[in-house]
N, C-alpha and C. Protein backbone atom coordinates (compact mmCIF):
# COMPACT_ATOMS: atom_id res chain seq x y z
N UNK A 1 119.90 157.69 51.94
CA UNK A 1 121.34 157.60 52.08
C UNK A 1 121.90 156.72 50.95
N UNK A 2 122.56 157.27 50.19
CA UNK A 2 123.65 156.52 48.34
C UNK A 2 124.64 155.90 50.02
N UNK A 3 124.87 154.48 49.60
CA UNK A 3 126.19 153.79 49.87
C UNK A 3 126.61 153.77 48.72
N UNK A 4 128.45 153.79 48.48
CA UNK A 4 129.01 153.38 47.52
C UNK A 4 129.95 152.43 47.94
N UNK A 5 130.43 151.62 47.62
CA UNK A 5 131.21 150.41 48.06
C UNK A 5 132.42 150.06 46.83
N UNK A 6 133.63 150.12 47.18
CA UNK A 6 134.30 149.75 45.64
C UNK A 6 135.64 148.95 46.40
N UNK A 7 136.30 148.20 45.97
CA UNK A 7 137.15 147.42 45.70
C UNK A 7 138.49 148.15 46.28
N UNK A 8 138.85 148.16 47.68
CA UNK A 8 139.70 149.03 47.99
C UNK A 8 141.18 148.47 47.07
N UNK A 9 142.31 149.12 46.79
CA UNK A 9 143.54 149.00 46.23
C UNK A 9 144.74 149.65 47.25
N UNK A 10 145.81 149.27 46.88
CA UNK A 10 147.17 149.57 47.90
C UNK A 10 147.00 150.95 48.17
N UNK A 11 146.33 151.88 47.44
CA UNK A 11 146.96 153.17 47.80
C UNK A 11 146.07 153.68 49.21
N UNK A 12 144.98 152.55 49.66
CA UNK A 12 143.94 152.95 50.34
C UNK A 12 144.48 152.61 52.05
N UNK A 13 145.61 151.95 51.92
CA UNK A 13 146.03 151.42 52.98
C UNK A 13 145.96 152.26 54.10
N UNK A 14 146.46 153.30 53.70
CA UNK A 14 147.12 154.43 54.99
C UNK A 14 145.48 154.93 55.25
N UNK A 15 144.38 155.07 54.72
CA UNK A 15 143.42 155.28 55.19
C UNK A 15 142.83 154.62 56.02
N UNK A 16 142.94 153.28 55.36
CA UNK A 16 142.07 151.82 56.40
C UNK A 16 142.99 152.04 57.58
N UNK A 17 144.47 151.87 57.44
CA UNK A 17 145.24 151.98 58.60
C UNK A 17 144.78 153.06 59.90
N UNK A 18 144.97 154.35 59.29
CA UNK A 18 144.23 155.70 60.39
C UNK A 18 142.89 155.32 60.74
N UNK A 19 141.72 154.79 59.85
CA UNK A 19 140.60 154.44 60.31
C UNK A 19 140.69 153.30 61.83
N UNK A 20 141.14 151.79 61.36
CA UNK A 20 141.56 150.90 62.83
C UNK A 20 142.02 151.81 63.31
N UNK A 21 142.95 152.54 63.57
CA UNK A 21 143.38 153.24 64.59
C UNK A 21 142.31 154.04 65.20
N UNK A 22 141.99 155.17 64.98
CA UNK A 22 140.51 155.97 65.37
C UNK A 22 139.51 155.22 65.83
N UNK A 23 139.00 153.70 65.58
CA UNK A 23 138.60 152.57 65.99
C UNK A 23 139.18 152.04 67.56
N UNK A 24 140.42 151.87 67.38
CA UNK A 24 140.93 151.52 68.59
C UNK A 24 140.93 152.42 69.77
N UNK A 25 141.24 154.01 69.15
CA UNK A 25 141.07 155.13 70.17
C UNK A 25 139.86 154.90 70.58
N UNK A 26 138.77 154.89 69.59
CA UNK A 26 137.47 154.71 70.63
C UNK A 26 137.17 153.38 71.90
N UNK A 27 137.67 152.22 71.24
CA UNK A 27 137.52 151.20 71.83
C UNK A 27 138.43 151.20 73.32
N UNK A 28 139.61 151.83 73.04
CA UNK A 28 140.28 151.80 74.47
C UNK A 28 140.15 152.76 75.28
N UNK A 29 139.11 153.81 74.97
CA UNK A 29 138.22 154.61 76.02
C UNK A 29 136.93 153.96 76.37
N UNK A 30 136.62 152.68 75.64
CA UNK A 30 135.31 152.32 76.87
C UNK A 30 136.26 150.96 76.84
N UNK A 31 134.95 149.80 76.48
CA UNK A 31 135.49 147.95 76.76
C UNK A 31 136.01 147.77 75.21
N UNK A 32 137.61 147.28 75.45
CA UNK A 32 137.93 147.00 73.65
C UNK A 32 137.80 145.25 73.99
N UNK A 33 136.96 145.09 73.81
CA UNK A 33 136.07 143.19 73.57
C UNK A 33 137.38 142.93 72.33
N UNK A 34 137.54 143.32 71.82
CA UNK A 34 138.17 142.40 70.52
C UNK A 34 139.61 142.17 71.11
N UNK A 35 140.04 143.21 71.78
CA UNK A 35 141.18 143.26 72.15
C UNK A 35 142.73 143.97 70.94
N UNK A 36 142.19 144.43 70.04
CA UNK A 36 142.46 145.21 69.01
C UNK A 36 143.95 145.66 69.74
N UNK A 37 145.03 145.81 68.68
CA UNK A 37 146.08 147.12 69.38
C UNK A 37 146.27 147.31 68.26
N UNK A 38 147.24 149.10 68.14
CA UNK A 38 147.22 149.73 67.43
C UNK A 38 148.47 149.09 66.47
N UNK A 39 148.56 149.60 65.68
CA UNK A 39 149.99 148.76 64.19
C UNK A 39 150.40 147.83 64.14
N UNK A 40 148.92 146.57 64.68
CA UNK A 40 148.85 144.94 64.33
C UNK A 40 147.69 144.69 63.13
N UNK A 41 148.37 144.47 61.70
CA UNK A 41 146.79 144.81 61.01
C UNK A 41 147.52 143.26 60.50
N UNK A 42 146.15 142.56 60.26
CA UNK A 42 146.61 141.17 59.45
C UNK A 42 147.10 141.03 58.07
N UNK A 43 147.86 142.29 57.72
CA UNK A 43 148.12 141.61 56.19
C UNK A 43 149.46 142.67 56.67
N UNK A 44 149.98 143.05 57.42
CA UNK A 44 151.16 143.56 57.44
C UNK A 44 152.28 142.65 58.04
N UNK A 45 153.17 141.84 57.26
CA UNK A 45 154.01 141.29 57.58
C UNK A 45 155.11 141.88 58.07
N UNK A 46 155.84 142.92 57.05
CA UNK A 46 157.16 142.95 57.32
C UNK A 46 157.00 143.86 58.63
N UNK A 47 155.89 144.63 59.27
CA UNK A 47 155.82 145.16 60.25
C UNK A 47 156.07 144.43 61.75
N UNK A 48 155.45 143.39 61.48
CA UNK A 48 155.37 142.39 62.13
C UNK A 48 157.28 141.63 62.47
N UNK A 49 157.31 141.56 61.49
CA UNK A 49 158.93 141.10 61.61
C UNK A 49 159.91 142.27 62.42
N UNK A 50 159.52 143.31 61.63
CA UNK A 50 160.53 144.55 62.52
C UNK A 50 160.28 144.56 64.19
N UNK A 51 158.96 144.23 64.23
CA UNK A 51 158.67 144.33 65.94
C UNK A 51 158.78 142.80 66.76
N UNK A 52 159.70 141.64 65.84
CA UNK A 52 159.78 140.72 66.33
C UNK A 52 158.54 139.97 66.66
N UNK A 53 157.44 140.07 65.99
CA UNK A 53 156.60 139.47 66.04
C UNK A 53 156.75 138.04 65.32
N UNK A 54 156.29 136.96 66.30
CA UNK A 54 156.54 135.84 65.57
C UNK A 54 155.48 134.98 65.05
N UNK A 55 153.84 135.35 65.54
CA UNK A 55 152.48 135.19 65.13
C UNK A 55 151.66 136.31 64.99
N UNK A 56 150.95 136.08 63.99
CA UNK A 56 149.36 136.82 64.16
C UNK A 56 148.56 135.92 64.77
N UNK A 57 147.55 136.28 65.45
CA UNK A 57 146.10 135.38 65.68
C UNK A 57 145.27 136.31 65.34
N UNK A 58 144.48 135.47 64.72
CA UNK A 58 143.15 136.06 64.34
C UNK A 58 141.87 135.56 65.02
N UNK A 59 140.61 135.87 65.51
CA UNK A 59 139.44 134.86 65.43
C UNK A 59 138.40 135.96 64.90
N UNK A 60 137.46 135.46 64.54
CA UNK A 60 136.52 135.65 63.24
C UNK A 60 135.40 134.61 63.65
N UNK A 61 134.18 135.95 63.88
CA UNK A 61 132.76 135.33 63.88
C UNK A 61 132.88 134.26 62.67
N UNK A 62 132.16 132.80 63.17
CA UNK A 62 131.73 131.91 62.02
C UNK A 62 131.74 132.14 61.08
N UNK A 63 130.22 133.33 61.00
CA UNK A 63 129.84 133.74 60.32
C UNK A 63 130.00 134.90 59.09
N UNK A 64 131.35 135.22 59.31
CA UNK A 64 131.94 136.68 59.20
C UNK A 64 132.80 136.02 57.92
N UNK A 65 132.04 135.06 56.81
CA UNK A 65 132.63 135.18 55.37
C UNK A 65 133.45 135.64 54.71
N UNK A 66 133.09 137.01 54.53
CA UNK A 66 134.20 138.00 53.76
C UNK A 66 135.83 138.17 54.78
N UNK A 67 135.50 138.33 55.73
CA UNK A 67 136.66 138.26 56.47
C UNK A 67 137.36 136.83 56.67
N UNK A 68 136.86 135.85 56.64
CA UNK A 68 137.25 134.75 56.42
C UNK A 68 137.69 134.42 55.49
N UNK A 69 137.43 134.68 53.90
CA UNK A 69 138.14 134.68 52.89
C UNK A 69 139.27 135.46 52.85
N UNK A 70 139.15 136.49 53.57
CA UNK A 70 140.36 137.48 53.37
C UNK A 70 141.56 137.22 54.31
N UNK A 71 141.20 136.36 55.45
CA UNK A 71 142.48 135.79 55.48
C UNK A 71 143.13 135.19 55.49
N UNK A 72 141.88 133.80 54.57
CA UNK A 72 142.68 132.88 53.71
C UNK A 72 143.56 133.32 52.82
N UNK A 73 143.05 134.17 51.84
CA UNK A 73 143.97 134.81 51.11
C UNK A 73 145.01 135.33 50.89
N UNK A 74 145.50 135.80 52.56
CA UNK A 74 146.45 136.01 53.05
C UNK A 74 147.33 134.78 53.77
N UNK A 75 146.92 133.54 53.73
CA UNK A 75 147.70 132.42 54.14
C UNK A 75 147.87 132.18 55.65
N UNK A 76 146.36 132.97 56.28
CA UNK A 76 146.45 132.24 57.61
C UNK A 76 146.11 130.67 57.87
N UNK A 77 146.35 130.22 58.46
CA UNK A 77 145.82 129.12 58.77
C UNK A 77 144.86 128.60 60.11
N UNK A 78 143.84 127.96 59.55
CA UNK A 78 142.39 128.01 60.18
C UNK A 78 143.24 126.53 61.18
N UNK A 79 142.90 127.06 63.01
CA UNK A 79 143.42 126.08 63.92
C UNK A 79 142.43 125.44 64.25
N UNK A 80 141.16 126.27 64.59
CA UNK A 80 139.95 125.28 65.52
C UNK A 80 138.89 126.47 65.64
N UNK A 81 137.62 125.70 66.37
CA UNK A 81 136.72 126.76 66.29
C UNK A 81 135.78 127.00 67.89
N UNK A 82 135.91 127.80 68.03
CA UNK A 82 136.06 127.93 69.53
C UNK A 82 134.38 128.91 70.10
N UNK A 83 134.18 128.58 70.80
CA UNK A 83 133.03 129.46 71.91
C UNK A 83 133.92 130.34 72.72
N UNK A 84 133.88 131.82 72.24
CA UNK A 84 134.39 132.66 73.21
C UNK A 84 133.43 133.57 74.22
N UNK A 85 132.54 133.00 74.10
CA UNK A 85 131.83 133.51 75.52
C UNK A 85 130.75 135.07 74.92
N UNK A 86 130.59 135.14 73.66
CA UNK A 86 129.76 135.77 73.32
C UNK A 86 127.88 135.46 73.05
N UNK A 87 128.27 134.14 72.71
CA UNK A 87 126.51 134.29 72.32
C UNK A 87 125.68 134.60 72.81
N UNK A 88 125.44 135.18 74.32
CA UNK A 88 124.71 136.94 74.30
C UNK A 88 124.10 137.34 73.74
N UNK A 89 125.46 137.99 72.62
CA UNK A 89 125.39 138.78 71.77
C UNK A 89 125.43 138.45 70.43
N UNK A 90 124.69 137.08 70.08
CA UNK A 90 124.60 136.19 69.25
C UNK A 90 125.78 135.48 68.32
N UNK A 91 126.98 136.02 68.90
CA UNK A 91 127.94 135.58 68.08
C UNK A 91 128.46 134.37 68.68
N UNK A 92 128.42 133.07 68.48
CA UNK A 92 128.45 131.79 69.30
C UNK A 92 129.89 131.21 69.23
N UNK A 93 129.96 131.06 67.82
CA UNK A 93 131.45 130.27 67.78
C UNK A 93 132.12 131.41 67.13
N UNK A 94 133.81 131.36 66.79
CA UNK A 94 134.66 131.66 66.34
C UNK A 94 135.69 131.25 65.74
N UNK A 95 136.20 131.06 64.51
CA UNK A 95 137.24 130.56 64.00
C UNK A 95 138.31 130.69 64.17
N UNK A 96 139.20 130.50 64.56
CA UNK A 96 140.88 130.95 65.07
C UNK A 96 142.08 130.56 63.83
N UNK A 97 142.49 131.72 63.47
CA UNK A 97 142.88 131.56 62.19
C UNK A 97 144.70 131.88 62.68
N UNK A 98 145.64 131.54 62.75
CA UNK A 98 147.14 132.09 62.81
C UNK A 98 147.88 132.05 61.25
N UNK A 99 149.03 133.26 61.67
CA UNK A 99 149.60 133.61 60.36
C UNK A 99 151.80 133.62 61.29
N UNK A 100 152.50 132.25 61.19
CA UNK A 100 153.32 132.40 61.43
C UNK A 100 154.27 133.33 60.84
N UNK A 101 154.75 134.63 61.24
CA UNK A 101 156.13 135.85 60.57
C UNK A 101 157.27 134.88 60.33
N UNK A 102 157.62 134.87 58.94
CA UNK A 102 159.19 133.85 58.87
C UNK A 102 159.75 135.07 57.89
């Protein structure tokens, strides 16, 4: 199996977008654990504003780097780091990241 992996750009949005979605369809036919809903993506602000949204929250395995940079990058801000009741399933702590809509 070739993986190819490249540097997604703006025009890729509406794909990633339909993908979470098709994601969420699956997830809200069995257990959606993340708690995911559909046309809340973390880097969409002005969406967020139109629907009167006045936070994002995020939380993010510890361990989950790349996603952690990415939404620094986006100017969330890291609150605390929390045990949500997974390590089970080895994922222990979580970072809780919010992004206030102004």
């Amino acid at each position: 199996m070739n993986v190819h992996i490249e540097k997604g750009t703006e025009k890729d949005i509406k794909k990633v977008a339909k993908l979470y979605d098709d994601l969420i369809d699956y997830l809200t036919e069995r257990t959606n654990y993340p708690g995911w809903k559909k046309g809340v993506y973390p880097t969409i602000d002005d969406e967020a504003k139109a629907n009167n949204i006045k936070s994002i929250r995020l939380d993010v395995f510890r361990k989950n780097i790349p996603a952690i940079k990415l939404y620094e990058s986006f100017r969330y801000e890291y609150l605390d780091t929390i045990d949500e009741g997974y390590s089970m399933y080895g994922l222990d702590l979580f970072r809780i990241y919010e992004k206030v809509i102004k």
